[in-house]
PDB file of N, CA and C in Angstrom:
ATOM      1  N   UNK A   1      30.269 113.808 225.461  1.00  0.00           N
ATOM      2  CA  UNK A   1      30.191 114.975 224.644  1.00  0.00           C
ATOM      3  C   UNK A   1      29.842 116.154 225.536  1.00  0.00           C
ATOM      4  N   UNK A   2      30.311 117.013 225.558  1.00  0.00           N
ATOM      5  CA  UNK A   2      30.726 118.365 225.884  1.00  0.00           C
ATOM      6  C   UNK A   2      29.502 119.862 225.257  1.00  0.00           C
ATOM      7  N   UNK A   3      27.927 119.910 225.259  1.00  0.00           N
ATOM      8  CA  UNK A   3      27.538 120.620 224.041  1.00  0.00           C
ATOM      9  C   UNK A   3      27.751 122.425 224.818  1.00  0.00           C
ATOM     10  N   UNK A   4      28.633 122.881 224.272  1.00  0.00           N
ATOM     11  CA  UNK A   4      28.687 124.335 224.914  1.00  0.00           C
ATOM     12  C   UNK A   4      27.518 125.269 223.854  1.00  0.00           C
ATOM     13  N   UNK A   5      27.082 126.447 224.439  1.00  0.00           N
ATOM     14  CA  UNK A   5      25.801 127.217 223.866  1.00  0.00           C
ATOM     15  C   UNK A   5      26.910 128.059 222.796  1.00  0.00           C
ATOM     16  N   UNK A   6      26.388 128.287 221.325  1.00  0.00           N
ATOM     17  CA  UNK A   6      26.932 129.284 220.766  1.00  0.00           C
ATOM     18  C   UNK A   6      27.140 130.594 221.000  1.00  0.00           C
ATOM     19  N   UNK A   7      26.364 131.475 222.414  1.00  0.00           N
ATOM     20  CA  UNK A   7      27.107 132.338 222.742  1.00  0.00           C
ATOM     21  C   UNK A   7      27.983 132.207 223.968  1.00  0.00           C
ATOM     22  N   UNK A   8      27.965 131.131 224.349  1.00  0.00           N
ATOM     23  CA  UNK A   8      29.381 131.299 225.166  1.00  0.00           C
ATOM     24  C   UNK A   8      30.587 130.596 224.011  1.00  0.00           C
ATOM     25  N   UNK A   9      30.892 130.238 223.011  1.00  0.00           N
ATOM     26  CA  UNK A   9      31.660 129.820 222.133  1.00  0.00           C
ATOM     27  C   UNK A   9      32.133 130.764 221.307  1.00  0.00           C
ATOM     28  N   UNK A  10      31.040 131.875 221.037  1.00  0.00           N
ATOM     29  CA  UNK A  10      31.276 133.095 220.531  1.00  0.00           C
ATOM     30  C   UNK A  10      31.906 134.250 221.111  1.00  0.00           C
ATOM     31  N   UNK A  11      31.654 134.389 222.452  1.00  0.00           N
ATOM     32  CA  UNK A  11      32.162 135.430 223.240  1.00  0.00           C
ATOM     33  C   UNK A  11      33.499 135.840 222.988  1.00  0.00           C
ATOM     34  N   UNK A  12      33.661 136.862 223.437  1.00  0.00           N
ATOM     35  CA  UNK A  12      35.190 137.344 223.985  1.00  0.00           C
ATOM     36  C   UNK A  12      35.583 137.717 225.240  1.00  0.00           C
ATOM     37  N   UNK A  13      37.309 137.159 225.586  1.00  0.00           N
ATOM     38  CA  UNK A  13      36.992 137.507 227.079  1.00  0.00           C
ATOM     39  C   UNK A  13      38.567 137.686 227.035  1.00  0.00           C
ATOM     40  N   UNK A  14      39.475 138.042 228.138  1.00  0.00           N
ATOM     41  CA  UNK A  14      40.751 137.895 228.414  1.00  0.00           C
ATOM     42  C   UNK A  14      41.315 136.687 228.881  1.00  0.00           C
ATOM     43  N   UNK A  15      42.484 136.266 228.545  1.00  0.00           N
ATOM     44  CA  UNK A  15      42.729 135.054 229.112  1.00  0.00           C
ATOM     45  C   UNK A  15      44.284 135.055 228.849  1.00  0.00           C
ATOM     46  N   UNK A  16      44.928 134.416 229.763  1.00  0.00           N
ATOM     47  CA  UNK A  16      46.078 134.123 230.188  1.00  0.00           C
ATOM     48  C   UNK A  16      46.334 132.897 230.451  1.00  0.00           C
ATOM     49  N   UNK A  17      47.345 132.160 229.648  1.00  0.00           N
ATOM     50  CA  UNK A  17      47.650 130.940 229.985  1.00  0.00           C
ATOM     51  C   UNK A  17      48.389 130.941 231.578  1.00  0.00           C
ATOM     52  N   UNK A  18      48.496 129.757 231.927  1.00  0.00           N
ATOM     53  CA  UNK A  18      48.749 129.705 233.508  1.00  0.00           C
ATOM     54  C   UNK A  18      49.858 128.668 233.384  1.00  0.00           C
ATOM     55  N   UNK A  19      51.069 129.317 234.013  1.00  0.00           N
ATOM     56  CA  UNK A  19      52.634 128.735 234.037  1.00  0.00           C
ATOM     57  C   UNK A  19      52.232 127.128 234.486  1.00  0.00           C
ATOM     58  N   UNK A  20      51.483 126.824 235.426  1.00  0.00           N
ATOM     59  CA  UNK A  20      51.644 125.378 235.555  1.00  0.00           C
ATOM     60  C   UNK A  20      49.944 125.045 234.919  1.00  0.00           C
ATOM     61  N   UNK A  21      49.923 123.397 235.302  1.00  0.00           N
ATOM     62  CA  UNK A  21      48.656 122.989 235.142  1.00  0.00           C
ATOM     63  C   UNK A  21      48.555 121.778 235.899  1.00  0.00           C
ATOM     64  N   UNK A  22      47.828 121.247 236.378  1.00  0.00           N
ATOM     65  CA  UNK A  22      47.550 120.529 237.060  1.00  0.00           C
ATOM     66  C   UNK A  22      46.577 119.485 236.928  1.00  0.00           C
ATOM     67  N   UNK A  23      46.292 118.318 236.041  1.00  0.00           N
ATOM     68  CA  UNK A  23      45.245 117.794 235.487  1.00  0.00           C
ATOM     69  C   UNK A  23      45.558 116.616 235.999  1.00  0.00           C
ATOM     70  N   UNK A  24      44.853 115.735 236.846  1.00  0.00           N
ATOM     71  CA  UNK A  24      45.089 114.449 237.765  1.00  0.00           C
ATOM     72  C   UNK A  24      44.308 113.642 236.879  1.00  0.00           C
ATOM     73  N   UNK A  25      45.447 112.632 236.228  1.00  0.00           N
ATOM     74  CA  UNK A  25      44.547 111.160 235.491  1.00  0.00           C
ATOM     75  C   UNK A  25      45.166 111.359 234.356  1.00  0.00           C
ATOM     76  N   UNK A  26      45.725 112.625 233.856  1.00  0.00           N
ATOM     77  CA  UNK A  26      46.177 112.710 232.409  1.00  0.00           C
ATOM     78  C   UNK A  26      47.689 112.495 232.717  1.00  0.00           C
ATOM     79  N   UNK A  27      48.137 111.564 232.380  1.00  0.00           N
ATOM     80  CA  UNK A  27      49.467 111.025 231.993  1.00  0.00           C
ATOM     81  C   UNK A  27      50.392 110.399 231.047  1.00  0.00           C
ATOM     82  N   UNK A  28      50.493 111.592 230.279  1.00  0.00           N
ATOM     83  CA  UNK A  28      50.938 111.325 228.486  1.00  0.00           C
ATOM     84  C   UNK A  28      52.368 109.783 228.219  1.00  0.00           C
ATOM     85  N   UNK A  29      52.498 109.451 227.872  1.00  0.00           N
ATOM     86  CA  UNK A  29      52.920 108.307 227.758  1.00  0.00           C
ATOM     87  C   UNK A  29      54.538 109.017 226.889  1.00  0.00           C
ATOM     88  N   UNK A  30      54.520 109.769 226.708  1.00  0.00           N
ATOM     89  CA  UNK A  30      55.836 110.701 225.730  1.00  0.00           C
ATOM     90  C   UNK A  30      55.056 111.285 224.212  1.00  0.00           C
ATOM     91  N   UNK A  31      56.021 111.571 223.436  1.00  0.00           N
ATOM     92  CA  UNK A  31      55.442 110.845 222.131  1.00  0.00           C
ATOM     93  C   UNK A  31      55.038 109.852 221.106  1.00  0.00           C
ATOM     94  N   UNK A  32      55.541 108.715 221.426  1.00  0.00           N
ATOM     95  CA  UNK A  32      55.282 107.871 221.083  1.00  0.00           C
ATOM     96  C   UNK A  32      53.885 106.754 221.042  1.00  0.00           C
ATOM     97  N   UNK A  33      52.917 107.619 220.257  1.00  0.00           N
ATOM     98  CA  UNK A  33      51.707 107.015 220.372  1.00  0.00           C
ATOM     99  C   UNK A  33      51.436 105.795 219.255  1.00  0.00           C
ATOM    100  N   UNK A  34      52.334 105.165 218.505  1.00  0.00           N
ATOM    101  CA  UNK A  34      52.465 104.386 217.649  1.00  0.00           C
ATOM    102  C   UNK A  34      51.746 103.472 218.321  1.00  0.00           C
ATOM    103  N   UNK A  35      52.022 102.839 219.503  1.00  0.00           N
ATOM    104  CA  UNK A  35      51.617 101.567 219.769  1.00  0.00           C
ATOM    105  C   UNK A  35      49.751 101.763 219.838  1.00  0.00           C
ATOM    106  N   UNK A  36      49.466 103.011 220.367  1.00  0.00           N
ATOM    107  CA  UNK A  36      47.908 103.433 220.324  1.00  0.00           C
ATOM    108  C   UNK A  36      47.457 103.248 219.256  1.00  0.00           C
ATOM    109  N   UNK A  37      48.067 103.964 217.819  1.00  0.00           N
ATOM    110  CA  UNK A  37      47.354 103.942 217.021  1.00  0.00           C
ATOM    111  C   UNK A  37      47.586 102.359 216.203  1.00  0.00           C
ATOM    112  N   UNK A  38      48.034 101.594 216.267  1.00  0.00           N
ATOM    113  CA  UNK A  38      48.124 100.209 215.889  1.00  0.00           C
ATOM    114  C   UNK A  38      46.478  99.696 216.813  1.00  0.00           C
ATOM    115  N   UNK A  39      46.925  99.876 217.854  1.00  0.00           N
ATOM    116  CA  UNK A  39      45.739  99.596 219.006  1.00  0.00           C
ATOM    117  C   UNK A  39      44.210  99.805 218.133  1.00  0.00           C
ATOM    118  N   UNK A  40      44.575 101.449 217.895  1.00  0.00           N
ATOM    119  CA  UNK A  40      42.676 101.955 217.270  1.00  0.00           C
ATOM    120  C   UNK A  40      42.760 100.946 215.972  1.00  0.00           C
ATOM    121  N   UNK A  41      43.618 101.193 215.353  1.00  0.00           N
ATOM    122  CA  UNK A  41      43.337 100.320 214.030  1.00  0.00           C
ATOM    123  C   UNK A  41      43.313  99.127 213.947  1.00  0.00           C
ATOM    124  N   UNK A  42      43.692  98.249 214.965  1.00  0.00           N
ATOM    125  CA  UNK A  42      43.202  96.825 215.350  1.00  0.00           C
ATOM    126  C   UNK A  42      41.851  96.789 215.405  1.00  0.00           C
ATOM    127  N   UNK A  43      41.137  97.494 216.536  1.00  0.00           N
ATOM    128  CA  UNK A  43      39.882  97.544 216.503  1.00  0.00           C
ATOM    129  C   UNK A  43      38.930  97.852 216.082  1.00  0.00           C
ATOM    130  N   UNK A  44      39.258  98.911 214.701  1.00  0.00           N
ATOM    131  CA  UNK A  44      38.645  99.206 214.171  1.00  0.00           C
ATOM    132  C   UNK A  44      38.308  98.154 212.685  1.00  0.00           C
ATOM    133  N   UNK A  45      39.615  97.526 212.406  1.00  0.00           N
ATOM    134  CA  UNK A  45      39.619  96.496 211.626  1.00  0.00           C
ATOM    135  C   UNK A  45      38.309  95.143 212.321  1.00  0.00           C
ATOM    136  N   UNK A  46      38.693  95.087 213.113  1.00  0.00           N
ATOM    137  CA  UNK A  46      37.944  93.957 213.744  1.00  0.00           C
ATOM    138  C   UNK A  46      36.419  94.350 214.286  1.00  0.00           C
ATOM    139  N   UNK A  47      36.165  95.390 213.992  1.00  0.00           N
ATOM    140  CA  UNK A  47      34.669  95.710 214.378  1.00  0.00           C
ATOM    141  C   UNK A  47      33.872  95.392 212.929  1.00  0.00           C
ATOM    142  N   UNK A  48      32.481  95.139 213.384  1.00  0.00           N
ATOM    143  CA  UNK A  48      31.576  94.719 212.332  1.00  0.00           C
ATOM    144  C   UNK A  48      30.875  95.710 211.703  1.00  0.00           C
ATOM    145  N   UNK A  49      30.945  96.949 212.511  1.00  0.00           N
ATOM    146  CA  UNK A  49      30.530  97.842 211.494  1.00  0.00           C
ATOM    147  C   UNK A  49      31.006  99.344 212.096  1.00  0.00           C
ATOM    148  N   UNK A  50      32.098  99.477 211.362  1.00  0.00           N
ATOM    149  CA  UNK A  50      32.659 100.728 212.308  1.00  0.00           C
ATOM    150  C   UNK A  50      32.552 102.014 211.637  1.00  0.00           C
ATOM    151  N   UNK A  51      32.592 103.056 212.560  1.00  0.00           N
ATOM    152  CA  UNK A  51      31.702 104.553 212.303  1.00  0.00           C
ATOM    153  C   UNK A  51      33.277 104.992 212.869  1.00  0.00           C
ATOM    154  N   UNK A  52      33.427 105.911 212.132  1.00  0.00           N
ATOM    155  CA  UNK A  52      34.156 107.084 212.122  1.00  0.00           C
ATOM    156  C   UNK A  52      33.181 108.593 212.663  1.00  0.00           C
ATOM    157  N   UNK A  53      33.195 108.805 214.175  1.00  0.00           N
ATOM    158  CA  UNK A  53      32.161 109.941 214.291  1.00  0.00           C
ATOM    159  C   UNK A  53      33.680 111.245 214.374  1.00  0.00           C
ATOM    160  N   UNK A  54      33.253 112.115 213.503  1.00  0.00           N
ATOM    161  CA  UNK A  54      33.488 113.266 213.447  1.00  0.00           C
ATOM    162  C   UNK A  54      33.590 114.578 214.087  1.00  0.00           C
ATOM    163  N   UNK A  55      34.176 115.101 214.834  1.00  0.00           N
ATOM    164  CA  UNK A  55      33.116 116.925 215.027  1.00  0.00           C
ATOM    165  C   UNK A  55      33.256 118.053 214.454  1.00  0.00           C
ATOM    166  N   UNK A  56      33.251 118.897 214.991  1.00  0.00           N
ATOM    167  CA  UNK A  56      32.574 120.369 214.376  1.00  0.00           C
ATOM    168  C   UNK A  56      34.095 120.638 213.767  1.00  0.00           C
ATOM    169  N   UNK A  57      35.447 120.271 214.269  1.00  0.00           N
ATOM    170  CA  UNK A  57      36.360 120.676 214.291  1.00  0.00           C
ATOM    171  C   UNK A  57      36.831 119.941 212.808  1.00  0.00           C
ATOM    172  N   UNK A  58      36.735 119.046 212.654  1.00  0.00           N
ATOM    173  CA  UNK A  58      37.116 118.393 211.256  1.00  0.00           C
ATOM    174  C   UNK A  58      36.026 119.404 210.271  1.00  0.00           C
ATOM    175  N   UNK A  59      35.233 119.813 210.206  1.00  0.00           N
ATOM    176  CA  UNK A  59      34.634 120.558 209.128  1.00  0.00           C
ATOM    177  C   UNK A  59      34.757 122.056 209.279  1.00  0.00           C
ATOM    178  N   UNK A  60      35.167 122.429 210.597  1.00  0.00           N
ATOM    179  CA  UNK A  60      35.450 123.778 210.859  1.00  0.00           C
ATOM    180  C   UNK A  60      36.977 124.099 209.716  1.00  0.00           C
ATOM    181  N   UNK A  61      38.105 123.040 210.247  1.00  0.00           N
ATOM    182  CA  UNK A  61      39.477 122.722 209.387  1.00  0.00           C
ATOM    183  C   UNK A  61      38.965 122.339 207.928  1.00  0.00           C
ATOM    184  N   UNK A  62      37.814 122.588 207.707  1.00  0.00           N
ATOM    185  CA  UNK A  62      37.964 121.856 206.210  1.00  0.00           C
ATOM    186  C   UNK A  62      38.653 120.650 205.641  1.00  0.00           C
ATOM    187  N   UNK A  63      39.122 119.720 206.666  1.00  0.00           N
ATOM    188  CA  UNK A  63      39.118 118.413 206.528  1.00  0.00           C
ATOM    189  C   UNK A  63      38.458 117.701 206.280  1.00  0.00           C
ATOM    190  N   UNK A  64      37.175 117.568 206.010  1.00  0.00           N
ATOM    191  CA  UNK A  64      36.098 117.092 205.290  1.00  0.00           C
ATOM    192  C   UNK A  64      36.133 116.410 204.435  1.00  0.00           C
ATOM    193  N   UNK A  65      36.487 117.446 203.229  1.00  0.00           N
ATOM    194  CA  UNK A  65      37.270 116.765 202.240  1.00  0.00           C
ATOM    195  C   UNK A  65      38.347 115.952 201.881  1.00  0.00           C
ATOM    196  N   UNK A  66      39.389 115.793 202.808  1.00  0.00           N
ATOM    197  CA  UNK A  66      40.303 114.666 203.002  1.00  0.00           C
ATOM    198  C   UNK A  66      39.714 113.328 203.737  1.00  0.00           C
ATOM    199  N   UNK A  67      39.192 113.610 204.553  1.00  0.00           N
ATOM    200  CA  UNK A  67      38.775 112.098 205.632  1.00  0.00           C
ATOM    201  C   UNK A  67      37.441 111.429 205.126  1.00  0.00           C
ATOM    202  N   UNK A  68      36.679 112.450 204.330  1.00  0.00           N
ATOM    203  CA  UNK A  68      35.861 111.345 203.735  1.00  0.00           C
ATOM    204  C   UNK A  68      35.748 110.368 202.840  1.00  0.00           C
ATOM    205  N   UNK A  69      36.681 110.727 201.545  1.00  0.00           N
ATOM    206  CA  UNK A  69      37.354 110.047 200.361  1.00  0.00           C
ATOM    207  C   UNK A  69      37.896 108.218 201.652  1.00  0.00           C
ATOM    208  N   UNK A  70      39.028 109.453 202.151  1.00  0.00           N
ATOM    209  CA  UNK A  70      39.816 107.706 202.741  1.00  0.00           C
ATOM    210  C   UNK A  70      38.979 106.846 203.115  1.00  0.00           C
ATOM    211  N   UNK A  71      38.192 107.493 204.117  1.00  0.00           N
ATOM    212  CA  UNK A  71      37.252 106.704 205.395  1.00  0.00           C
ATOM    213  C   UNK A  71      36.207 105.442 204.131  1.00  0.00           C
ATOM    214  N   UNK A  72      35.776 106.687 202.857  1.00  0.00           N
ATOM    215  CA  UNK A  72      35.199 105.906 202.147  1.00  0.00           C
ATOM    216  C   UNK A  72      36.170 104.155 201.148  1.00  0.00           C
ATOM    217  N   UNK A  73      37.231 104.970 200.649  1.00  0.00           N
ATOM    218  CA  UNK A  73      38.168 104.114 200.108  1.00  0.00           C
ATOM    219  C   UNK A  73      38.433 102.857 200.896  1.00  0.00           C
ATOM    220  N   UNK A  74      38.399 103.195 202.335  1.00  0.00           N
ATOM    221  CA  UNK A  74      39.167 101.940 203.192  1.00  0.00           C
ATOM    222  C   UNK A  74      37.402 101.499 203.884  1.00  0.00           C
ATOM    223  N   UNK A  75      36.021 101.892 203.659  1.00  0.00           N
ATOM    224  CA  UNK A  75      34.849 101.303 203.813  1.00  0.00           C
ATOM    225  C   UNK A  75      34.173 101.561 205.046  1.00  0.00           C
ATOM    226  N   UNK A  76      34.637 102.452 205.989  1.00  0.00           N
ATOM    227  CA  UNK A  76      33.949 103.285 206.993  1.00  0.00           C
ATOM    228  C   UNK A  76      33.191 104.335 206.674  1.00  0.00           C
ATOM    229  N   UNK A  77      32.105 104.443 207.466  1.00  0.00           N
ATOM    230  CA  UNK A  77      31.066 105.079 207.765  1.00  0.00           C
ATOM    231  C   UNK A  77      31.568 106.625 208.818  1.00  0.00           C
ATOM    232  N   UNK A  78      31.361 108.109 207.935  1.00  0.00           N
ATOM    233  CA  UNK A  78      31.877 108.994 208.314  1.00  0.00           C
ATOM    234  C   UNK A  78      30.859 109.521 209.020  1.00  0.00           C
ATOM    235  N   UNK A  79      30.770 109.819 210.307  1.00  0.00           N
ATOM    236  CA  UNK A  79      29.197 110.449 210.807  1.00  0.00           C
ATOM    237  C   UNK A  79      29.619 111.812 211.207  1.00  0.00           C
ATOM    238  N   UNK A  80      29.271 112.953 210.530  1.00  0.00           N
ATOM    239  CA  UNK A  80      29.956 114.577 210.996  1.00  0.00           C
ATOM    240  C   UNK A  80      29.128 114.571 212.486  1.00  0.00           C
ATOM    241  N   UNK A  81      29.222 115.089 213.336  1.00  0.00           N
ATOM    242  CA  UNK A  81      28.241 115.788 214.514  1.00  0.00           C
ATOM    243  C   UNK A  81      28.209 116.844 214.753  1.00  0.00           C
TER     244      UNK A  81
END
């Protein structure tokens, strides 16, 4: 976890995206993340007590209200942070 201070989150500044990028270790697989998410939901099926942790960004989106109903319906534990 990442905790940045609310005034540097708040600030304003200039910024320019940058024509290339260069991130060593990140190597996207295409689109096709099907086989991943079979993967999470294997394990999440097979865990004994599994937590759904949340962040600021699911309640910032007001998704809240969608993912907690399911998470509850299908018997996971929603933890906001």
């Amino acid at each position: 976890m990442i905790d940045i201070p609310y005034d540097i989150q708040m600030a304003e500044f200039d910024f320019t995206y940058p024509t290339e990028v260069d991130l060593p270790g990140y190597n996207p697989k295409g689109n096709d993340f099907l086989d991943e998410i079979w993967e999470i939901g294997k394990a999440l099926d097979e865990a004994q007590y599994p937590v759904i942790c949340a962040g600021g960004g699911i309640i910032s989106s007001r998704a809240w209200e969608n993912c907690s109903p399911l998470l509850k319906h299908i018997g996971y534990l929603l933890s906001p942070l």
